[in-house]
PDB file of N, CA and C in Angstrom:
ATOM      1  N   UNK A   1       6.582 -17.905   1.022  1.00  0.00           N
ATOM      2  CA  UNK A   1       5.565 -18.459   1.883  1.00  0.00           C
ATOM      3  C   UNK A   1       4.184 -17.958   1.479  1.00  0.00           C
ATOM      4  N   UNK A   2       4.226 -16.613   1.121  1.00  0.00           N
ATOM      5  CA  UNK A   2       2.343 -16.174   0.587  1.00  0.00           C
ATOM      6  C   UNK A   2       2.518 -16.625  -0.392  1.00  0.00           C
ATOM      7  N   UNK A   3       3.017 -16.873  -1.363  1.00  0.00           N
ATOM      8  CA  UNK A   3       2.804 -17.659  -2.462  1.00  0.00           C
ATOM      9  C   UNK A   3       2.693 -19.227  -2.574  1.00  0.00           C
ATOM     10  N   UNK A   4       3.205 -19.344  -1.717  1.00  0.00           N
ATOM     11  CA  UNK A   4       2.639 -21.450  -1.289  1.00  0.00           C
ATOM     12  C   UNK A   4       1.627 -21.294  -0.843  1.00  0.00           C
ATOM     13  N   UNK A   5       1.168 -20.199   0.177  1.00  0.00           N
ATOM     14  CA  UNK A   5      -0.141 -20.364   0.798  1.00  0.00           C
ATOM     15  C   UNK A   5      -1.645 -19.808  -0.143  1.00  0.00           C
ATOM     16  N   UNK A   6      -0.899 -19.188  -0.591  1.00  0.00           N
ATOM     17  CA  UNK A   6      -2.137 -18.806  -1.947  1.00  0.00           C
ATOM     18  C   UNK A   6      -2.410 -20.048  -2.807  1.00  0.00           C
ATOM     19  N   UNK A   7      -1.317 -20.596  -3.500  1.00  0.00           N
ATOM     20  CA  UNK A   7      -1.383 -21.848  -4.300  1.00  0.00           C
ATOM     21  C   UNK A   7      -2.152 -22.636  -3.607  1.00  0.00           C
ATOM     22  N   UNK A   8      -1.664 -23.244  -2.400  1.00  0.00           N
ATOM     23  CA  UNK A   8      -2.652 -24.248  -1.441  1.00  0.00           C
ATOM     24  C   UNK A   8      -4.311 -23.895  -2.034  1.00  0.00           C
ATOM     25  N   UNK A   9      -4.289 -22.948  -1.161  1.00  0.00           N
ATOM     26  CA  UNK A   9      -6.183 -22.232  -1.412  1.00  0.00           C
ATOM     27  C   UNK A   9      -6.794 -22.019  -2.878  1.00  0.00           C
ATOM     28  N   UNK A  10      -6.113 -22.028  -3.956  1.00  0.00           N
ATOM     29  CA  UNK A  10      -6.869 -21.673  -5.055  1.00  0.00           C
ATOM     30  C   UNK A  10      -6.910 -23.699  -5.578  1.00  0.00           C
ATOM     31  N   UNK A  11      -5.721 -24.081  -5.416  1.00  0.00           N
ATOM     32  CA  UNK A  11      -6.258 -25.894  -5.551  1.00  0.00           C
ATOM     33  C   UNK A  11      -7.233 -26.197  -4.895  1.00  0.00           C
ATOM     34  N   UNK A  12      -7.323 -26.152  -3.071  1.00  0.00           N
ATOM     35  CA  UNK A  12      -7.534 -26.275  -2.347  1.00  0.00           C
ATOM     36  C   UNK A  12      -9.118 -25.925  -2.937  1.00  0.00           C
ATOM     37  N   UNK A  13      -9.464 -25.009  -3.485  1.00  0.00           N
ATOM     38  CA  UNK A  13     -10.984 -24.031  -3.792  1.00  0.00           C
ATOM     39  C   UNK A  13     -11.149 -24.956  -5.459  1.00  0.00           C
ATOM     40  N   UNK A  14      -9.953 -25.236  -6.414  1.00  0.00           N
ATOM     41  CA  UNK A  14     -10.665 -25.781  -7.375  1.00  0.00           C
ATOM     42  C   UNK A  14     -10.998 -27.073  -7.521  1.00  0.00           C
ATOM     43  N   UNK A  15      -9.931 -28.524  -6.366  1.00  0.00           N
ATOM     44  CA  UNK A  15     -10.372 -29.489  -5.992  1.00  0.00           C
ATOM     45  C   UNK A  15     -11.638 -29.821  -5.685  1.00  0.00           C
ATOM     46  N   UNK A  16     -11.926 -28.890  -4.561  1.00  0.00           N
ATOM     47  CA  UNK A  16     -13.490 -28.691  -4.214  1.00  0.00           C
ATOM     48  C   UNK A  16     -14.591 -28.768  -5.201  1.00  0.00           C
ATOM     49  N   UNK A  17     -14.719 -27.983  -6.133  1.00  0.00           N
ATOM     50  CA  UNK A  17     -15.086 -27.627  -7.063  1.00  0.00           C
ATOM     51  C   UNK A  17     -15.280 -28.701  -8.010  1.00  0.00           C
ATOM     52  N   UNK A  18     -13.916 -29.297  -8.759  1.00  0.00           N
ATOM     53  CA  UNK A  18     -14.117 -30.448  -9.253  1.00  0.00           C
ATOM     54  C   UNK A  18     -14.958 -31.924  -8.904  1.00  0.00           C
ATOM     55  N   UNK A  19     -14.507 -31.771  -7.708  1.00  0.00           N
ATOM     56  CA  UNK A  19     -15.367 -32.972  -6.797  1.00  0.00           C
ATOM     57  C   UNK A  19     -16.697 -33.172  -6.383  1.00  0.00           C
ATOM     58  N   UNK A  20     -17.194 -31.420  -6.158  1.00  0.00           N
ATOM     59  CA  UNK A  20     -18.908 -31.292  -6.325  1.00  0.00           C
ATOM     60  C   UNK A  20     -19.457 -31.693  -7.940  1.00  0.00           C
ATOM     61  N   UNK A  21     -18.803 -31.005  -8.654  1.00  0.00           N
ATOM     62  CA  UNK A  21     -19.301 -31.552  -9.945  1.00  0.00           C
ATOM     63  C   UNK A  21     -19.439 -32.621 -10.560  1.00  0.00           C
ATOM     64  N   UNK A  22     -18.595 -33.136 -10.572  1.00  0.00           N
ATOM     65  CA  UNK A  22     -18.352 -35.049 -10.509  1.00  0.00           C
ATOM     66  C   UNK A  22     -17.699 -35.242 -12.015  1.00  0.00           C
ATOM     67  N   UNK A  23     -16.917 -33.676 -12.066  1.00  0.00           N
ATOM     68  CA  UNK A  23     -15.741 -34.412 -13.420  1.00  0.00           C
ATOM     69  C   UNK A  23     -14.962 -34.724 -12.794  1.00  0.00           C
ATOM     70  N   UNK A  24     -14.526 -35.878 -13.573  1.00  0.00           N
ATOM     71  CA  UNK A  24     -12.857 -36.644 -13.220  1.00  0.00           C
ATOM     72  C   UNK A  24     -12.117 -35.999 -14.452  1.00  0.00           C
ATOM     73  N   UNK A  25     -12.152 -34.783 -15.001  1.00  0.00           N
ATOM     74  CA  UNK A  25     -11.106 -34.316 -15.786  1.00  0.00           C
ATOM     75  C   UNK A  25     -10.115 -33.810 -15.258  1.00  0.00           C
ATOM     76  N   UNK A  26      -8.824 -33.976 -14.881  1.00  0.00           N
ATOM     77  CA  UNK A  26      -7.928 -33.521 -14.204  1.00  0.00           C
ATOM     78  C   UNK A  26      -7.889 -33.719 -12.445  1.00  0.00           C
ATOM     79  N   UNK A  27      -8.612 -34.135 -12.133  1.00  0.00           N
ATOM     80  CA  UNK A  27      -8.943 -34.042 -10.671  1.00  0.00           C
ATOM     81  C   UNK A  27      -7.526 -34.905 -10.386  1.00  0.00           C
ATOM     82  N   UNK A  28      -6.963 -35.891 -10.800  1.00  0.00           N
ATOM     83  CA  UNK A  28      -5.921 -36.569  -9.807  1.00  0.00           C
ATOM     84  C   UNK A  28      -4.922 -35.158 -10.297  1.00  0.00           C
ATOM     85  N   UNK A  29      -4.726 -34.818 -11.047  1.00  0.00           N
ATOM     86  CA  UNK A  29      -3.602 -33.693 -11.002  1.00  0.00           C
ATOM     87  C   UNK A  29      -3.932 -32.262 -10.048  1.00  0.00           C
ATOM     88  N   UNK A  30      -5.096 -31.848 -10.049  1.00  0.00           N
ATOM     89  CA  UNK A  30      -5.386 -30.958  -8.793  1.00  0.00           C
ATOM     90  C   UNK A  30      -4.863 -31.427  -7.445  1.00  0.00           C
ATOM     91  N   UNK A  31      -5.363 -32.733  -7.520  1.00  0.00           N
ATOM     92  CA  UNK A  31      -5.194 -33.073  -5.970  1.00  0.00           C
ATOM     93  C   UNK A  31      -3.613 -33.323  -5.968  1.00  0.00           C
ATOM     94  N   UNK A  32      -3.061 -33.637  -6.481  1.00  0.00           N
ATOM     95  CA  UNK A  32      -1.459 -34.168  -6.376  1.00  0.00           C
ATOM     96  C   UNK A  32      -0.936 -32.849  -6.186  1.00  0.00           C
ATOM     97  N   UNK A  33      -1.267 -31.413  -7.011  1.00  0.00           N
ATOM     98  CA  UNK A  33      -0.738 -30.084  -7.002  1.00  0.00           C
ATOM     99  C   UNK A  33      -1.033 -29.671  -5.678  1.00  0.00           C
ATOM    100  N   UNK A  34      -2.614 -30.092  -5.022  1.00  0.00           N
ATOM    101  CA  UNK A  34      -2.774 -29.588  -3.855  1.00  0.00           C
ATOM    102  C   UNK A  34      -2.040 -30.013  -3.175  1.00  0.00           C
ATOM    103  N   UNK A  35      -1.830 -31.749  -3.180  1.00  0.00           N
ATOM    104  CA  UNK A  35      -0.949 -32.015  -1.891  1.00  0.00           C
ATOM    105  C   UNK A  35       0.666 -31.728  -1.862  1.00  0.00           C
ATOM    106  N   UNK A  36       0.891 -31.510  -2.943  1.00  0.00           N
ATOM    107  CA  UNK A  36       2.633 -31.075  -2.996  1.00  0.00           C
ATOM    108  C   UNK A  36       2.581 -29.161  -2.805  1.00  0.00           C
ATOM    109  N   UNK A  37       1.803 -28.693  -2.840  1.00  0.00           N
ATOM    110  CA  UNK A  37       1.776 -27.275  -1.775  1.00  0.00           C
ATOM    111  C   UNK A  37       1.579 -27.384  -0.511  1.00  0.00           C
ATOM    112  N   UNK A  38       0.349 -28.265  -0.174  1.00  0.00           N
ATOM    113  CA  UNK A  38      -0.049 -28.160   1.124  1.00  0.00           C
ATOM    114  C   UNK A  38       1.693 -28.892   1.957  1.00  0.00           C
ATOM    115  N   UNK A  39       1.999 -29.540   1.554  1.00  0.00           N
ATOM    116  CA  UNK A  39       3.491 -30.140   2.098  1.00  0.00           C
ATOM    117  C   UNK A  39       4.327 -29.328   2.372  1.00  0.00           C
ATOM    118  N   UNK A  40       4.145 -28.614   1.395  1.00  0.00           N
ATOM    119  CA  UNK A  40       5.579 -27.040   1.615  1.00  0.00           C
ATOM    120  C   UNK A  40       5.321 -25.506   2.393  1.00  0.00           C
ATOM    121  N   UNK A  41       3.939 -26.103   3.397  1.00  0.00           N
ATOM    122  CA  UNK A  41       3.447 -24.798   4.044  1.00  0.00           C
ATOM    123  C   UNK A  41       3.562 -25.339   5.329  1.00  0.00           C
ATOM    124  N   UNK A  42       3.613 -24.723   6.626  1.00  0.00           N
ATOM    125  CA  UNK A  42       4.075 -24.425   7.905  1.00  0.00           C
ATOM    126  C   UNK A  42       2.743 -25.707   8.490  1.00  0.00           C
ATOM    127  N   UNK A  43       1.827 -26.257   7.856  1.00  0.00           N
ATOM    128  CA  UNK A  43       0.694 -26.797   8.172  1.00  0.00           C
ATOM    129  C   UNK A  43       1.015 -28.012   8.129  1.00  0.00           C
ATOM    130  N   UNK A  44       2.351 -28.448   7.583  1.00  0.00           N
ATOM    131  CA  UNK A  44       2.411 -30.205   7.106  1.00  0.00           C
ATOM    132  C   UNK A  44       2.596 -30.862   8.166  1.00  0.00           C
ATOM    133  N   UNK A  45       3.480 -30.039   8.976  1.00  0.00           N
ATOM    134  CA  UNK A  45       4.077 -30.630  10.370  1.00  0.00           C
ATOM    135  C   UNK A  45       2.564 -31.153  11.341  1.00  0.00           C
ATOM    136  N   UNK A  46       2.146 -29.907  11.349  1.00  0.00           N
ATOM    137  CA  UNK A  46       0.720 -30.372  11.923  1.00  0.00           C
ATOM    138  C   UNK A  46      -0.426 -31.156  11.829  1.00  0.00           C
ATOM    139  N   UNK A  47      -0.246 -31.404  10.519  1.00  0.00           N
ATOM    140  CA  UNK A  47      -1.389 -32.421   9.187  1.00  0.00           C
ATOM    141  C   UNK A  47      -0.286 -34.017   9.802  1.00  0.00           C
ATOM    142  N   UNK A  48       0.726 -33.986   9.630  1.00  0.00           N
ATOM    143  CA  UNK A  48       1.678 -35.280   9.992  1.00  0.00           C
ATOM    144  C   UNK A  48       1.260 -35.953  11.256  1.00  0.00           C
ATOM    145  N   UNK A  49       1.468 -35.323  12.380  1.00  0.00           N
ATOM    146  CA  UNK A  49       1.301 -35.318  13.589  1.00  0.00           C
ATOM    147  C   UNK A  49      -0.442 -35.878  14.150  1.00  0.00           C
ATOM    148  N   UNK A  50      -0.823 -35.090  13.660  1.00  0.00           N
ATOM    149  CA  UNK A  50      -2.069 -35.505  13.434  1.00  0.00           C
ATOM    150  C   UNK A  50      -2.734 -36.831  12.969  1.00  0.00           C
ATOM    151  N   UNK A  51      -2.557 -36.830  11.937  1.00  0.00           N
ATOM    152  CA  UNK A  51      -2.380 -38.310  11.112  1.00  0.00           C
ATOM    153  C   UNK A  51      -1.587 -39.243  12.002  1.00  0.00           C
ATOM    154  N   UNK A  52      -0.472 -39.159  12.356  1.00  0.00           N
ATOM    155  CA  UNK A  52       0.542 -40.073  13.051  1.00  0.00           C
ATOM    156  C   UNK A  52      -0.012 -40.473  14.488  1.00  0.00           C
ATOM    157  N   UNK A  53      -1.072 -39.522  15.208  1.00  0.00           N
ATOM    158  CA  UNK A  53      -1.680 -39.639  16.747  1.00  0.00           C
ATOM    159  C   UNK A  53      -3.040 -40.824  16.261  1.00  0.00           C
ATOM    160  N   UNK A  54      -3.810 -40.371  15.098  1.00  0.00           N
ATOM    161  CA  UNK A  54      -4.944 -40.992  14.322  1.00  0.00           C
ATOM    162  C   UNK A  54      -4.805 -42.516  14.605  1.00  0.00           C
ATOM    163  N   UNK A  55      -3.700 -42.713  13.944  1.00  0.00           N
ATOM    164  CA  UNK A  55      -3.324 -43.896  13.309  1.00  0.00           C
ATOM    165  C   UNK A  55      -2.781 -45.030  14.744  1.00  0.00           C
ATOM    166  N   UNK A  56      -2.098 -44.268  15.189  1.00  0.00           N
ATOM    167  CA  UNK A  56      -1.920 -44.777  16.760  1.00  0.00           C
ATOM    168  C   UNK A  56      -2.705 -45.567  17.491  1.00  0.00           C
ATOM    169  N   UNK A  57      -3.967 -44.007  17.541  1.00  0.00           N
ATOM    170  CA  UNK A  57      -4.680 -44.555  18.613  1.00  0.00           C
ATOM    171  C   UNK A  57      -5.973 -45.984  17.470  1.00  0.00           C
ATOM    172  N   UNK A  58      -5.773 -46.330  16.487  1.00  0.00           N
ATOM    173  CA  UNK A  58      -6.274 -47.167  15.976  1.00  0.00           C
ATOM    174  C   UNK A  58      -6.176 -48.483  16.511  1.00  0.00           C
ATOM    175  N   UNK A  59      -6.528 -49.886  16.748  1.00  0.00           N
ATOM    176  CA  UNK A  59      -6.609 -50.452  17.113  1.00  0.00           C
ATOM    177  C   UNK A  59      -5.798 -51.464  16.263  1.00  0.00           C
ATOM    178  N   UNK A  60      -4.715 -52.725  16.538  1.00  0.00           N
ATOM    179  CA  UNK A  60      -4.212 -52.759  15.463  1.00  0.00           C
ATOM    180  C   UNK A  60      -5.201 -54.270  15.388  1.00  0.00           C
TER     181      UNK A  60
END
């Protein structure tokens, strides 16, 4: 678990990074690495849920 949650944050910090700068070198593979950590940490359930209330209350 500290090691998923570390991984998250250092993508999480170089995504960022990439995206202020405005290279597209690697950026879809950061973000795909970010989101397949962020999935495997105690936070997904909550990120889901979230999203799933969002989308709801949308209007169809």
């Amino acid at each position: 678990m500290a090691v998923t949650i570390s991984l998250v944050l250092l993508f999480g910090i170089f995504l960022a990074l990439i995206l202020r700068s405005n290279k597209s070198y690697g950026t879809a593979l950061v973000a795909a690495l970010f989101g397949f950590y962020g999935a495997s940490t105690g936070a997904a359930g909550t990120v889901n849920s979230l999203m799933t209330a969002i989308v709801q209350a949308l209007p169809n």
